[in-house]
C-alpha atoms as a PDB file:
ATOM      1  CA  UNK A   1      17.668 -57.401  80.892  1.00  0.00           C
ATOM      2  CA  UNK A   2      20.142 -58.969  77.860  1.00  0.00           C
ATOM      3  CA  UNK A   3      20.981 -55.764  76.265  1.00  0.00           C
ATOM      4  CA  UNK A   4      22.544 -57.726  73.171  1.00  0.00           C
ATOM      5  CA  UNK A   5      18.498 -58.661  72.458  1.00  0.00           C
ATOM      6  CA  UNK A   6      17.746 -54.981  72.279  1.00  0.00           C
ATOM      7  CA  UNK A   7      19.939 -53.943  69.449  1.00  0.00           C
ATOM      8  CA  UNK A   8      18.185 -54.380  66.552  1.00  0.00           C
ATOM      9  CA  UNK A   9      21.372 -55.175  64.289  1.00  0.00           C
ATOM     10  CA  UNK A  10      22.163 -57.484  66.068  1.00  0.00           C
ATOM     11  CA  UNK A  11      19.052 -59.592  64.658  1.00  0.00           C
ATOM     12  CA  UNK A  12      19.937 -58.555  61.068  1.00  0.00           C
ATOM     13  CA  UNK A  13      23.765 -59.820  62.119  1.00  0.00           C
ATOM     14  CA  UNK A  14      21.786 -63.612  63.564  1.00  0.00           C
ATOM     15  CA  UNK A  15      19.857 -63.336  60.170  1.00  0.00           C
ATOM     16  CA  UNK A  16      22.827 -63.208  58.159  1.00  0.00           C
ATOM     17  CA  UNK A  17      25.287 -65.382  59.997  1.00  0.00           C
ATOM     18  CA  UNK A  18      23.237 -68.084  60.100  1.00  0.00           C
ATOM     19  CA  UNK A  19      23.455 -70.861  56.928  1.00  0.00           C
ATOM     20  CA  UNK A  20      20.962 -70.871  54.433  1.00  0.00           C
ATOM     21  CA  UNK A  21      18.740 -74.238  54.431  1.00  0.00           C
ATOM     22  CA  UNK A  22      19.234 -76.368  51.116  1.00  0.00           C
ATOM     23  CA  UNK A  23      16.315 -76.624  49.026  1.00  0.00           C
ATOM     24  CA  UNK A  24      15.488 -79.843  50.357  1.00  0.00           C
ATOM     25  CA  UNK A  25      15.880 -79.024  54.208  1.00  0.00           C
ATOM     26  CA  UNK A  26      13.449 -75.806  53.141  1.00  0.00           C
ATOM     27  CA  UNK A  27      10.867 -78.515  51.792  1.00  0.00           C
ATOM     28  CA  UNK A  28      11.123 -80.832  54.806  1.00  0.00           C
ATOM     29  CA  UNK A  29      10.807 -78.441  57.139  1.00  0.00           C
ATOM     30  CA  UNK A  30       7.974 -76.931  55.199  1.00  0.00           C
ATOM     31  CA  UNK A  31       6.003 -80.307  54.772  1.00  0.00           C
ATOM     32  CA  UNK A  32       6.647 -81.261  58.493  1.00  0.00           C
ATOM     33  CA  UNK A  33       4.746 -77.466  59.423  1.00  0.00           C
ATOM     34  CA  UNK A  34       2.223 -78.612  57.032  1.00  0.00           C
ATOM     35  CA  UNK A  35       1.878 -82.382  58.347  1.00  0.00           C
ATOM     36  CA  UNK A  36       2.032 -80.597  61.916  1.00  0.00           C
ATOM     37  CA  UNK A  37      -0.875 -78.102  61.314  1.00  0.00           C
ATOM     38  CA  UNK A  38      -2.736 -80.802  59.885  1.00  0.00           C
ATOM     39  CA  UNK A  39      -2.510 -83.007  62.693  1.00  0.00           C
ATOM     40  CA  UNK A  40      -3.567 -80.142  64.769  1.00  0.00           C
ATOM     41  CA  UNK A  41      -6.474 -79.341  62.940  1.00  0.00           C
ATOM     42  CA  UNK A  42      -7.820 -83.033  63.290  1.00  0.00           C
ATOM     43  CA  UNK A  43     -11.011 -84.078  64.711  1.00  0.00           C
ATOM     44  CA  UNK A  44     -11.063 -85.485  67.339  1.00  0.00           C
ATOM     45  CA  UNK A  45      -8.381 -83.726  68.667  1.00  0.00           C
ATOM     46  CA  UNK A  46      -4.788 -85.527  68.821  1.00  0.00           C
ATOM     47  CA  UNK A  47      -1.150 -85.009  69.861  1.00  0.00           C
ATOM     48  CA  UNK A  48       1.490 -85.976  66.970  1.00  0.00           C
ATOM     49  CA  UNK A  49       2.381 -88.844  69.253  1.00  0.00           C
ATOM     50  CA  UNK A  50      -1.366 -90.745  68.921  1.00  0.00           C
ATOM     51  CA  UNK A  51      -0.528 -90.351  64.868  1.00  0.00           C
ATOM     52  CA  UNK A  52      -0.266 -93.897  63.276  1.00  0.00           C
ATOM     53  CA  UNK A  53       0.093 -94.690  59.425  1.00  0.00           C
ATOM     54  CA  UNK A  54      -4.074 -94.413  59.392  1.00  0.00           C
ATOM     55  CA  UNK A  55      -3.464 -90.415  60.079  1.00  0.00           C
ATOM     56  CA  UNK A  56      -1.012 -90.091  57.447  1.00  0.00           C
ATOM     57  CA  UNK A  57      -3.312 -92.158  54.748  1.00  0.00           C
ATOM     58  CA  UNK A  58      -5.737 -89.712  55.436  1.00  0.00           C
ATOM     59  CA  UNK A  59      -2.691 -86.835  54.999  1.00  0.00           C
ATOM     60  CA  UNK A  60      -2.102 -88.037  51.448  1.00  0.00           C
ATOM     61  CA  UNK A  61      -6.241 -88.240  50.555  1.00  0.00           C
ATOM     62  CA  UNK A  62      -6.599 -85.220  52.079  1.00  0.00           C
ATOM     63  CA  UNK A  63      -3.602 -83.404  49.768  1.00  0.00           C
ATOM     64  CA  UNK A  64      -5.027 -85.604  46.433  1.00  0.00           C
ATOM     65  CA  UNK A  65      -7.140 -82.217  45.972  1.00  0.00           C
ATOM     66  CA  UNK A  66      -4.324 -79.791  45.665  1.00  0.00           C
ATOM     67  CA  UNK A  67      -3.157 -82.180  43.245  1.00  0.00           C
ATOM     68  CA  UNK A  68      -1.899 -81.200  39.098  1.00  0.00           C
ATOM     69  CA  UNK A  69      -1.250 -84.353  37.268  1.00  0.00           C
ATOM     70  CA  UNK A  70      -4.258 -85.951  35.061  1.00  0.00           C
ATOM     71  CA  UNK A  71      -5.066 -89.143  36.484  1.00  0.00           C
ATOM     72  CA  UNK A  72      -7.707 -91.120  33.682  1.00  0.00           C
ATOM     73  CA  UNK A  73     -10.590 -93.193  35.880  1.00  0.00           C
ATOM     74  CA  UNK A  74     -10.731 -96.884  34.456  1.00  0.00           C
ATOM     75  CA  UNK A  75     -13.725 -96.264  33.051  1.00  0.00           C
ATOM     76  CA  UNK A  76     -12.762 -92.795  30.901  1.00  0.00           C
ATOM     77  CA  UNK A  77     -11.969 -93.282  26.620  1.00  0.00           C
ATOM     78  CA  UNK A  78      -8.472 -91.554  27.371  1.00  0.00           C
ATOM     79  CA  UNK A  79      -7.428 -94.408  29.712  1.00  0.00           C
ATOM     80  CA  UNK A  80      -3.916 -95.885  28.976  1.00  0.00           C
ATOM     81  CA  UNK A  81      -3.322 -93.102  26.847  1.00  0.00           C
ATOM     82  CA  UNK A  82      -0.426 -91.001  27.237  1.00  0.00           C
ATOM     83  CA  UNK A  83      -1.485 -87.493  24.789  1.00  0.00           C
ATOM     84  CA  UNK A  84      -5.377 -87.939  25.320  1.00  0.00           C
ATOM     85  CA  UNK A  85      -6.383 -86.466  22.001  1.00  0.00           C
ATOM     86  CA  UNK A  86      -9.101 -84.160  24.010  1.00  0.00           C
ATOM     87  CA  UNK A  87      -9.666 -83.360  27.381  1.00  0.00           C
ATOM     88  CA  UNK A  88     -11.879 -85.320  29.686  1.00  0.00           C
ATOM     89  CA  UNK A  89     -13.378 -85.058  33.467  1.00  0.00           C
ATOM     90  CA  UNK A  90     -11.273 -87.049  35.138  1.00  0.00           C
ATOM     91  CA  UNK A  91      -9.727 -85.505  38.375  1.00  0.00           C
ATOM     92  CA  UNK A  92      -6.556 -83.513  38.836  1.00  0.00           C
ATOM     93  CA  UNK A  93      -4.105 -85.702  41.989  1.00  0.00           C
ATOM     94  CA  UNK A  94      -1.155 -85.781  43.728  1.00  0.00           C
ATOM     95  CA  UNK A  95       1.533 -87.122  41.611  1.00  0.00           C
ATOM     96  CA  UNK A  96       3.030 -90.494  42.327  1.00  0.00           C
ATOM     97  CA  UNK A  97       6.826 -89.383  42.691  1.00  0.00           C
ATOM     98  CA  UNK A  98       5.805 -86.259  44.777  1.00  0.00           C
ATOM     99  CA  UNK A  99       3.964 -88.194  46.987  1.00  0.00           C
ATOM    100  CA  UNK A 100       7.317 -90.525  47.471  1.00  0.00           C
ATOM    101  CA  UNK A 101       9.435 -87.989  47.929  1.00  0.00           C
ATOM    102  CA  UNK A 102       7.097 -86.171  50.273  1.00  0.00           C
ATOM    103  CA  UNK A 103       6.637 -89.161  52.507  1.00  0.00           C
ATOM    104  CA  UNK A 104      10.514 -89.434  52.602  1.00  0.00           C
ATOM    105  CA  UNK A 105      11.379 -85.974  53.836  1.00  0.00           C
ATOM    106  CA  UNK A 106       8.458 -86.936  56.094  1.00  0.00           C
ATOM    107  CA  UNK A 107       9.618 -89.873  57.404  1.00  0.00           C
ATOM    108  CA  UNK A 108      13.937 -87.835  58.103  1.00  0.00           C
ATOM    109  CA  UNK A 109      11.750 -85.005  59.589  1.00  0.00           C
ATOM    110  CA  UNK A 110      10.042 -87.329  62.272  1.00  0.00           C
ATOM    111  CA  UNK A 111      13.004 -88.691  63.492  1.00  0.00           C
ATOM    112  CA  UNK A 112      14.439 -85.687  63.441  1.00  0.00           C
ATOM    113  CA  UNK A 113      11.930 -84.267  65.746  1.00  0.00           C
ATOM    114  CA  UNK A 114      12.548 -87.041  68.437  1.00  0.00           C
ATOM    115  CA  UNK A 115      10.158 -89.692  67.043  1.00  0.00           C
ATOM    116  CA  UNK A 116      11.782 -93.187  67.448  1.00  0.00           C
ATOM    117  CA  UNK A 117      12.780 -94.870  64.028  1.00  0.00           C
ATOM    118  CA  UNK A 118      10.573 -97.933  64.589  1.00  0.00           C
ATOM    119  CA  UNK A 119       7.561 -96.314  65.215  1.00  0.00           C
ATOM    120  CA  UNK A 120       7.559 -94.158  62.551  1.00  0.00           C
ATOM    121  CA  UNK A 121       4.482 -93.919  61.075  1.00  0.00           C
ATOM    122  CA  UNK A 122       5.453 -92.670  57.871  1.00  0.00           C
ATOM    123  CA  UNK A 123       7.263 -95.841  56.982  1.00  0.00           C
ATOM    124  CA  UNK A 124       4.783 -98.039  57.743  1.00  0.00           C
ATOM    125  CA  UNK A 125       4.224-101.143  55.596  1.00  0.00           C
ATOM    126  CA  UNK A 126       0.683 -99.380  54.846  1.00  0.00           C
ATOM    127  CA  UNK A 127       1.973 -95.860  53.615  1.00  0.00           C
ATOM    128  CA  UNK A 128       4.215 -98.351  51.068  1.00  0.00           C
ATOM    129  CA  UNK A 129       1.704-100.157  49.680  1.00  0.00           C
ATOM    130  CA  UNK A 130      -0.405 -97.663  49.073  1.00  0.00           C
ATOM    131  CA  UNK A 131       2.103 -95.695  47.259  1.00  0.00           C
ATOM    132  CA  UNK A 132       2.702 -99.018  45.223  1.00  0.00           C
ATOM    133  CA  UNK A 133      -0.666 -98.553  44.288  1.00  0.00           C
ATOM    134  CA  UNK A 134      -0.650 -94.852  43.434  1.00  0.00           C
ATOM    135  CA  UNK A 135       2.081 -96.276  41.294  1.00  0.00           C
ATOM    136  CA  UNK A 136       0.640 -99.279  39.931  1.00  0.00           C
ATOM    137  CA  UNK A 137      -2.284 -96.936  38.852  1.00  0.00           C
ATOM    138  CA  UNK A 138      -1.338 -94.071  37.811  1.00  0.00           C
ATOM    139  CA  UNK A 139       1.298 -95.586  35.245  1.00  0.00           C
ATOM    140  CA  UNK A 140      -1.684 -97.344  33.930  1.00  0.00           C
ATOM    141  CA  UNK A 141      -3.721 -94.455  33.361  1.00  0.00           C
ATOM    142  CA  UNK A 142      -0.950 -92.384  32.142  1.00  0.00           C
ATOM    143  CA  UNK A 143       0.256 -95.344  29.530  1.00  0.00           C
ATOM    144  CA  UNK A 144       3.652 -95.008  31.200  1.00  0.00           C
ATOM    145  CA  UNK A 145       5.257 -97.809  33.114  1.00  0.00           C
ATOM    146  CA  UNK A 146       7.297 -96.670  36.099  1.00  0.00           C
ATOM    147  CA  UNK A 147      10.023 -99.669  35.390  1.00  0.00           C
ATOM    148  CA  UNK A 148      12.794 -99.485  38.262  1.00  0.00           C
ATOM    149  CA  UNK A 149      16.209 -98.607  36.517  1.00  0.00           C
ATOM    150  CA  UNK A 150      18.733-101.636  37.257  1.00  0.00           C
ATOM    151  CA  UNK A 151      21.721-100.402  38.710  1.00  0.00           C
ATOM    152  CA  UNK A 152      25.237-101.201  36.349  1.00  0.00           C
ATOM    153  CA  UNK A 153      27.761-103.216  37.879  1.00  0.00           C
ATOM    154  CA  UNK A 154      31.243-101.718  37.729  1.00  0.00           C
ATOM    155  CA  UNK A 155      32.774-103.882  35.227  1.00  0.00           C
ATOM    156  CA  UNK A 156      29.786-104.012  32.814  1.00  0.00           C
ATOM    157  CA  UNK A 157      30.200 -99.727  33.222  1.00  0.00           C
ATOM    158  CA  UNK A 158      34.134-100.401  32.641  1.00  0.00           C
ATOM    159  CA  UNK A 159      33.169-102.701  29.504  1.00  0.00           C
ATOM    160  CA  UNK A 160      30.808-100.386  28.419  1.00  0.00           C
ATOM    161  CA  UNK A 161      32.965 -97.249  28.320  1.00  0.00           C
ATOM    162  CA  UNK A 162      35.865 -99.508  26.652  1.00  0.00           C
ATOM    163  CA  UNK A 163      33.807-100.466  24.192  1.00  0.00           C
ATOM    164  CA  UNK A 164      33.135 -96.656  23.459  1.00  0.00           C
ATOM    165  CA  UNK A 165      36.320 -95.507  23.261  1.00  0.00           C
ATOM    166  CA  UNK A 166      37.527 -98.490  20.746  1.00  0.00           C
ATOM    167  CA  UNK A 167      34.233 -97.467  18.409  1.00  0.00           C
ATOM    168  CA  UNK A 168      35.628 -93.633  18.735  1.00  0.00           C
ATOM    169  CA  UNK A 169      39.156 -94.832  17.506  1.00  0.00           C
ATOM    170  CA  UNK A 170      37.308 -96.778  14.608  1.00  0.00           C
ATOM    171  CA  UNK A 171      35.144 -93.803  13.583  1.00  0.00           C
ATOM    172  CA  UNK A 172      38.381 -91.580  13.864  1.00  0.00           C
ATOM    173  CA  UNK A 173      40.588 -93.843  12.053  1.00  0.00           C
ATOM    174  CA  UNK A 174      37.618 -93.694   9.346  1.00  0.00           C
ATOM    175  CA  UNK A 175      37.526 -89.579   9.266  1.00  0.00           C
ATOM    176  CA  UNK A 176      41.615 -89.681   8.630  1.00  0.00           C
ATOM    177  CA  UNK A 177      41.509 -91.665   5.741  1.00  0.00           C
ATOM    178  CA  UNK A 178      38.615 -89.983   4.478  1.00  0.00           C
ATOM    179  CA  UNK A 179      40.539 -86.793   5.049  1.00  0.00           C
ATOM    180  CA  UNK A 180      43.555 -87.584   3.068  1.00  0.00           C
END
């Protein structure tokens, strides 16, 4: 019999000592439990190991419902729009971004759990063209374009911030005169 496991402050003391999971470990581990009971609750049954990129397709369907973001069908007036002047019918999904990050802290927690890195199934070729697509789509029913942001070399951020400071000394130079 341990008799450390019987004192119930020592539990508190375990609770307390150990670290507090970042906000982003807290979500991983919270969509992998989700992802998990999900694959447990398939029919037929399967193990997490028969899981392919066709599994977690269906995943990302399947989670479409729970979904807050207005996406317009082609065929709805407020298509393209980005302040529809009135509401519409058009179904309430998954937005694109959460579904990206999602499948990211998806894809860490699998490989964290032992799965090997090539056959992960969450970063299958499939599961990134179909979130192209969300993409593609959603920016077109929104009216927003999801344009990537180009990255700034380090002397064009050096010239840049030069620049800057010489058009401060100008409009300072300006206020002194003024001043006088």
């Amino acid at each position: 019999m341990d008799v450390a496991n019987d004192n119930p402050s020592n539990d508190v003391v375990d609770i307390l000592s150990t670290p507090r999971l970042s906000r982003y470990e807290s979500q991983k581990r919270r969509d992998w439990n989700t992802f998990c009971q999900y694959i447990r609750n398939h029919h037929p049954l399967m193990s997490l190991l028969q899981c392919s990129s066709i599994h977690v397709l269906e995943f990302l369907r399947y989670l479409d419902q729970f979904g807050k973001t207005k996406v317009h069908n082609s065929n709805c007036p407020f298509f393209g729009m980005i302040n529809p002047p009135a509401p519409c019918a058009c179904p309430l999904r998954q937005a694109w971004g959460s579904l990206d990050a999602l499948i990211g802290r998806l894809r860490a927690a699998y490989e964290e759990h032992g799965g090997n890195s090539e056959m992960n199934p969450f970063g299958a070729r499939s599961i990134k063209l179909f979130l192209r697509d969300v993409r593609n789509f959603q920016s077109k029913s929104r009216g927003i374009s999801y344009d990537k942001k180009r990255k700034r070399s380090k002397r064009n951020h050096k010239n840049i911030m030069e620049m800057k400071e010489v058009d401060h000394q100008i409009h300072d130079d300006k206020n002194v005169g003024a001043n006088l």
